[in-house]
Protein backbone atom coordinates (compact mmCIF):
# COMPACT_ATOMS: atom_id res chain seq x y z
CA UNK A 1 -26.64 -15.32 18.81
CA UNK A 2 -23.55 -17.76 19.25
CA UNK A 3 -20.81 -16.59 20.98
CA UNK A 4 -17.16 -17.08 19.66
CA UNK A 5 -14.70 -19.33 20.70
CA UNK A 6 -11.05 -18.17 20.44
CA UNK A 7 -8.59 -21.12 20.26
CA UNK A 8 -7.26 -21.16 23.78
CA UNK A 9 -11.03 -21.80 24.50
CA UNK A 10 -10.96 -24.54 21.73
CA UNK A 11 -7.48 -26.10 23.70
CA UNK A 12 -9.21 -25.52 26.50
CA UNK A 13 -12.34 -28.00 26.03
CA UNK A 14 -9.39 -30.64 24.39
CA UNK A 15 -7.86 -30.44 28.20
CA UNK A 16 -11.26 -30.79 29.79
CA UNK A 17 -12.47 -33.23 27.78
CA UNK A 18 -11.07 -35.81 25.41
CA UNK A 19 -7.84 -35.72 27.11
CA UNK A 20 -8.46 -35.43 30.62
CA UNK A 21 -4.88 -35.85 33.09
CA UNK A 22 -7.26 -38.03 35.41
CA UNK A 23 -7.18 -40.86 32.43
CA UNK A 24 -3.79 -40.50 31.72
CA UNK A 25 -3.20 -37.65 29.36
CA UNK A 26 0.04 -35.26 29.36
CA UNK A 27 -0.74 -32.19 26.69
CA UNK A 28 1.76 -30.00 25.70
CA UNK A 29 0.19 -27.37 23.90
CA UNK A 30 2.14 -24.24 21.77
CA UNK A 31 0.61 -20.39 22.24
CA UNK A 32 1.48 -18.10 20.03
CA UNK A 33 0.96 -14.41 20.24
CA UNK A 34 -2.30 -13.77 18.71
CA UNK A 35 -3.85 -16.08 20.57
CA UNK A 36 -2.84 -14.30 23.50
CA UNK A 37 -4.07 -11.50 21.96
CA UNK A 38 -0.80 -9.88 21.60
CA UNK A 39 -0.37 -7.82 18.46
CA UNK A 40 -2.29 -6.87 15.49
CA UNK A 41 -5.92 -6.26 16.35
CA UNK A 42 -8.54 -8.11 18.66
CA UNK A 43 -12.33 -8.09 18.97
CA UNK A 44 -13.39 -6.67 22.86
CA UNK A 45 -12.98 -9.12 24.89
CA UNK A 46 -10.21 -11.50 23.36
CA UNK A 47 -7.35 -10.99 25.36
CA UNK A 48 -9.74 -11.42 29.27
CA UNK A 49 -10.98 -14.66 27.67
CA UNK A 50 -7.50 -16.12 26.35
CA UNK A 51 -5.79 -15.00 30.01
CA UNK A 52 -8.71 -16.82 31.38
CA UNK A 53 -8.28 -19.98 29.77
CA UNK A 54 -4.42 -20.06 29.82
CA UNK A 55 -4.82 -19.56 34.01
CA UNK A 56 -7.28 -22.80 33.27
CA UNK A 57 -5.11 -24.91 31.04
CA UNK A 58 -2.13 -24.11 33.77
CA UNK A 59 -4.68 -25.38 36.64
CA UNK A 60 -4.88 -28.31 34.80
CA UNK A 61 -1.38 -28.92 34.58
CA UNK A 62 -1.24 -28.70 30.44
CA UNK A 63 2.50 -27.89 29.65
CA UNK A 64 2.84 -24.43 27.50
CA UNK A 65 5.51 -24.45 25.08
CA UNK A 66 7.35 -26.80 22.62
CA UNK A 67 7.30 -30.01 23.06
CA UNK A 68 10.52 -31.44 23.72
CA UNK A 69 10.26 -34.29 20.59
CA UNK A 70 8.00 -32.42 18.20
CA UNK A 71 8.74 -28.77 18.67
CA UNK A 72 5.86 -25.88 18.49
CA UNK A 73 2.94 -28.11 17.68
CA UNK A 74 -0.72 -26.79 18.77
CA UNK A 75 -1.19 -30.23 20.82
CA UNK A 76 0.45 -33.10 22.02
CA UNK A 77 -1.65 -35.33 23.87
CA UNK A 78 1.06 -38.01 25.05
CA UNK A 79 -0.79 -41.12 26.77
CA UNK A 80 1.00 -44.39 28.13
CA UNK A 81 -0.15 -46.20 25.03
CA UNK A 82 1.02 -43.56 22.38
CA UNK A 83 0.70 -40.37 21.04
CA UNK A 84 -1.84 -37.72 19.36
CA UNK A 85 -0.48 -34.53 17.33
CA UNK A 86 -2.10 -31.70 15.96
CA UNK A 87 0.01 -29.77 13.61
CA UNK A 88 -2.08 -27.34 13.10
């Protein structure tokens, strides 16, 4: 059986992969509540695994909270040669 991915986990991979610091990329990325885990209800498990991955995206320097130019967007990826925005 597949496991689920929550979607810190899904930011997370974004930060690891496509849009790695070490080629450039700054990401901004906006966490709301629930994917913290914070209110309503959670499967077992949700809130360990989205503390995990926020202590991972902060190791890897992603900035949580608004971004500055285009407010509380899921993900900015800002590189030297432009931008990418997910508005989710």
């Amino acid at each position: 059986m597949q496991e689920k991915l929550y979607q810190l986990e899904v930011k997370l991979g974004l930060a690891r992969f496509p849009f790695q610091a070490s080629a450039g990329w700054r990401l901004t990325m906006h966490v709301d509540p629930m994917e913290r885990g914070v209110g309503g209800r959670h499967p077992r498990g949700k809130v360990r695994r989205a503390n995990e991955a926020l202590r991972e995206l902060r190791r890897l320097g992603v900035i949580i909270g608004s971004h500055d130019l285009f407010g509380p967007v899921d993900v900015v990826a800002q590189h030297p040669e432009g931008y990418t925005i997910d508005r989710g």
